[in-house]
C-alpha atoms as a PDB file:
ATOM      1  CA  UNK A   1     138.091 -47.389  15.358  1.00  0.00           C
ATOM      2  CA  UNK A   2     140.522 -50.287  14.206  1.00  0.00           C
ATOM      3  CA  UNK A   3     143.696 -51.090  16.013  1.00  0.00           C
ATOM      4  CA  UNK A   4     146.793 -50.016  14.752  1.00  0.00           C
ATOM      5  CA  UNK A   5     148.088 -53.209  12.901  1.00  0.00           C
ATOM      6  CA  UNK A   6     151.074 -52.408  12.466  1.00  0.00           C
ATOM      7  CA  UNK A   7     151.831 -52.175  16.117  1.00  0.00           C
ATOM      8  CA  UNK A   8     150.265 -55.891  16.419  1.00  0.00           C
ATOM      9  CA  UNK A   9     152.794 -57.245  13.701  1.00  0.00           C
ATOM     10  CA  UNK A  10     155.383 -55.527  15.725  1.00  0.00           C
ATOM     11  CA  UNK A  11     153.979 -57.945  18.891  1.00  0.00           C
ATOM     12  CA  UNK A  12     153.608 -60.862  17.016  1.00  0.00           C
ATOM     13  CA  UNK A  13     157.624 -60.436  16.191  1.00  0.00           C
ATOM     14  CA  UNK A  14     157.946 -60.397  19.912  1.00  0.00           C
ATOM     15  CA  UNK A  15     155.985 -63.650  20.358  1.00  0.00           C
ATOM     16  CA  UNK A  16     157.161 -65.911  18.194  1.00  0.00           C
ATOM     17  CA  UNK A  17     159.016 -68.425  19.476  1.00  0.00           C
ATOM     18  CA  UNK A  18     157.476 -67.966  22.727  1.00  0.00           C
ATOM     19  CA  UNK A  19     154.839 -70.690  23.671  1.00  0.00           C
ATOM     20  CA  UNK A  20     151.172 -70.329  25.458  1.00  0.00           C
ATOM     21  CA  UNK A  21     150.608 -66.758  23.456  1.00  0.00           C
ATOM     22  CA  UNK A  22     147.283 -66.578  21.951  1.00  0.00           C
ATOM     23  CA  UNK A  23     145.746 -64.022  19.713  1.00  0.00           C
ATOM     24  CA  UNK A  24     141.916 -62.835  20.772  1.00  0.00           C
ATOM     25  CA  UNK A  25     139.943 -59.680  19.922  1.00  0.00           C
ATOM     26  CA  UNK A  26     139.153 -57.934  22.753  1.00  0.00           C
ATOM     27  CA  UNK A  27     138.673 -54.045  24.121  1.00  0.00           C
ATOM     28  CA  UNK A  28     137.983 -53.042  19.853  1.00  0.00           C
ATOM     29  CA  UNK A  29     141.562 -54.513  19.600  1.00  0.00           C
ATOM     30  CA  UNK A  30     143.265 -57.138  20.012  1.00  0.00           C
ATOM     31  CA  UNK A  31     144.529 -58.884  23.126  1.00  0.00           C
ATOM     32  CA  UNK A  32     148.044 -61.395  23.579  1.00  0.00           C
ATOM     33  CA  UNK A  33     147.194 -63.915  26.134  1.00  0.00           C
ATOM     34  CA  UNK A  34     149.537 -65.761  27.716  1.00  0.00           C
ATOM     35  CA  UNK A  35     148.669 -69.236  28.847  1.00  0.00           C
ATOM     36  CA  UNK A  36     144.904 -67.487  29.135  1.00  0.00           C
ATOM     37  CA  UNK A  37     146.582 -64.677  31.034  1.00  0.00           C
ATOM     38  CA  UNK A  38     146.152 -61.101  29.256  1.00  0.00           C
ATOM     39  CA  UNK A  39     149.914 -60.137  28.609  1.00  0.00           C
ATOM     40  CA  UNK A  40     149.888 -56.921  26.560  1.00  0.00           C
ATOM     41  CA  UNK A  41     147.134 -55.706  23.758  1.00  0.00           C
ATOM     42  CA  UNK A  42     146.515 -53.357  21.228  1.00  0.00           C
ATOM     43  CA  UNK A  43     143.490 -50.899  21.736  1.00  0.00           C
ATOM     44  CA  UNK A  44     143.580 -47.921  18.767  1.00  0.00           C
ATOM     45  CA  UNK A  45     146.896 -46.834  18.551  1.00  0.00           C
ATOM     46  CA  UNK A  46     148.449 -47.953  21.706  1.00  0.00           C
ATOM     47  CA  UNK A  47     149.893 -50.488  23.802  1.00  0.00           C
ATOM     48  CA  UNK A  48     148.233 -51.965  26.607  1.00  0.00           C
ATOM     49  CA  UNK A  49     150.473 -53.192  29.438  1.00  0.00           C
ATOM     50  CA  UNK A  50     149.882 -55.318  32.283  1.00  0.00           C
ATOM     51  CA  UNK A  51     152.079 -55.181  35.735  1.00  0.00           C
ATOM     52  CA  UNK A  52     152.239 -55.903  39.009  1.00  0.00           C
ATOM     53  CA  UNK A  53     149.470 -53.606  40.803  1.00  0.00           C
ATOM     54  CA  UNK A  54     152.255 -52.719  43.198  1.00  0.00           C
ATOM     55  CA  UNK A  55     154.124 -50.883  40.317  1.00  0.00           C
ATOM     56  CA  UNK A  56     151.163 -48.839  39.378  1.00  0.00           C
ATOM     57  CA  UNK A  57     152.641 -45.613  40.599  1.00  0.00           C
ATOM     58  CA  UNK A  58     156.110 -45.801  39.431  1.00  0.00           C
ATOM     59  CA  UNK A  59     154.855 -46.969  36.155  1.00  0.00           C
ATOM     60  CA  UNK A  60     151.987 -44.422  35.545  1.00  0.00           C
ATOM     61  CA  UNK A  61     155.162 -41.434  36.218  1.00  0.00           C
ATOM     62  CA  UNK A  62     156.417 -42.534  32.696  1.00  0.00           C
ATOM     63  CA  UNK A  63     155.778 -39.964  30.380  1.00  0.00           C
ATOM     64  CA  UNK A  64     154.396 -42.079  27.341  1.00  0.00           C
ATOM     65  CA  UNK A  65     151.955 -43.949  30.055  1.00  0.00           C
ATOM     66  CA  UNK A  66     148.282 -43.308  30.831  1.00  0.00           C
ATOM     67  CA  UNK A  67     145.966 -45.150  32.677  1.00  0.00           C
ATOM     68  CA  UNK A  68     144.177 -47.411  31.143  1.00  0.00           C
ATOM     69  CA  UNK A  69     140.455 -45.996  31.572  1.00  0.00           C
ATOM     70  CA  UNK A  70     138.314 -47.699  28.482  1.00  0.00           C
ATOM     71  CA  UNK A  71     135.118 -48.398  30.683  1.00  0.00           C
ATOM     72  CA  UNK A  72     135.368 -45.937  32.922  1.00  0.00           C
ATOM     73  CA  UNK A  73     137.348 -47.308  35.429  1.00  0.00           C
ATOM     74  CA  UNK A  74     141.161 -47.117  35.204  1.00  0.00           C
ATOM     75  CA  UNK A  75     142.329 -50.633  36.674  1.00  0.00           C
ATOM     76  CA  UNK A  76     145.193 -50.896  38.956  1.00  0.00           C
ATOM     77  CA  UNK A  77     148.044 -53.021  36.985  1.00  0.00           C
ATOM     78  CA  UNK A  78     147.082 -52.219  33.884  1.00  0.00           C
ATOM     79  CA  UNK A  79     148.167 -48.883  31.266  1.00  0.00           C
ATOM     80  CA  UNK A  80     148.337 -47.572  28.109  1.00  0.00           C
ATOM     81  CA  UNK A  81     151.732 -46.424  26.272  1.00  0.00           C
ATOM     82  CA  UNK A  82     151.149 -43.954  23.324  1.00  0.00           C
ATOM     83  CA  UNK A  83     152.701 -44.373  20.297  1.00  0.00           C
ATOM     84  CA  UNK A  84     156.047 -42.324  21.441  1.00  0.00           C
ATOM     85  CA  UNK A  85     156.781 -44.787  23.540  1.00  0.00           C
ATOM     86  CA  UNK A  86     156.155 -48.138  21.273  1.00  0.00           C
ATOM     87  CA  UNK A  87     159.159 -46.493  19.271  1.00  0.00           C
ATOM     88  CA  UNK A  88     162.377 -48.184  19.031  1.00  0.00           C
ATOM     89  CA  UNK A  89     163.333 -50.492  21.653  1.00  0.00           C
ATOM     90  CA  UNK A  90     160.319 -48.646  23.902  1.00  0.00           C
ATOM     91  CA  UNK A  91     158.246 -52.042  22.643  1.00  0.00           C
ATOM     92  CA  UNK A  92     160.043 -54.528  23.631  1.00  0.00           C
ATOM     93  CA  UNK A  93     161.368 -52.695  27.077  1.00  0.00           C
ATOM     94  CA  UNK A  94     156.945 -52.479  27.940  1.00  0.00           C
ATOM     95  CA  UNK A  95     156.657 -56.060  26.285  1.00  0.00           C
ATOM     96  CA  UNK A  96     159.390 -57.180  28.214  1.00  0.00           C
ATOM     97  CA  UNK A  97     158.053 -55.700  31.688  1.00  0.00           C
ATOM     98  CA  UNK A  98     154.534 -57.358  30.706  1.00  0.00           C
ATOM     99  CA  UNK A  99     155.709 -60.480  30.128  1.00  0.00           C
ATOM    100  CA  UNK A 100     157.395 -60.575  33.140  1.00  0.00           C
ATOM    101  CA  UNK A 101     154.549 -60.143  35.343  1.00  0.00           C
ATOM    102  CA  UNK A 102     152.133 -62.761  33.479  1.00  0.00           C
ATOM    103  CA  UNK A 103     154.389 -65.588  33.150  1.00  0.00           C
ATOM    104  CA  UNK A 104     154.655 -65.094  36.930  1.00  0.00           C
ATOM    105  CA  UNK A 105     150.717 -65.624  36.930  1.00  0.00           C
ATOM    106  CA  UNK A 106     148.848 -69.339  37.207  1.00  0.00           C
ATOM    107  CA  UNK A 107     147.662 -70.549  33.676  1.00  0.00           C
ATOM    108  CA  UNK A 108     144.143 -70.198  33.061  1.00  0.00           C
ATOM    109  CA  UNK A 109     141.817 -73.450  32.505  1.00  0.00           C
END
């Protein structure tokens, strides 16, 4: 299944400006890297989010969030928002929390 592209234009708004993002295909979607760091993605039609592991509880409560389980495997950190919650300013408040966390992470080599 493609990725929802509108939701990806809808990042890319986000982004620009910004500097380290990068653009790479990844999980069927597509993935926004930040300085090599997965920041937030695009997998169907939802939002992947990445957080602080430490969060994973409070952040899972969230009505529009499920865990993000593609393999198998939910990982600790890491969710999905459904497309309720990419309305509006929902985005940019999961973008924002996203970004947060990997600009707070060491750049990749």
């Amino acid at each position: 299944m493609a990725y929802d592209e509108a939701l990806s234009k809808r990042i890319d708004e986000l982004i620009k400006g910004k500097k380290g993002f990068t653009r790479k295909k990844m999980f069927g979607g597509i993935a926004y890297l930040l300085n090599g760091n997965m920041c937030v993605g695009v997998h169907k039609d939802e939002l992947i989010i990445r957080y602080d592991p430490n969060a994973t509880g409070e952040i899972d409560a969230d009505k529009y969030i499920h865990p993000f389980d593609i393999t198998g495997r939910s990982m600790k950190g890491w969710s999905l928002v459904d497309s309720e919650g990419v309305k509006g300013n929902g985005l940019k408040k999961w973008f924002d929390l996203s970004f947060s966390f990997a600009k707070s992470l060491p750049a990749k080599k």
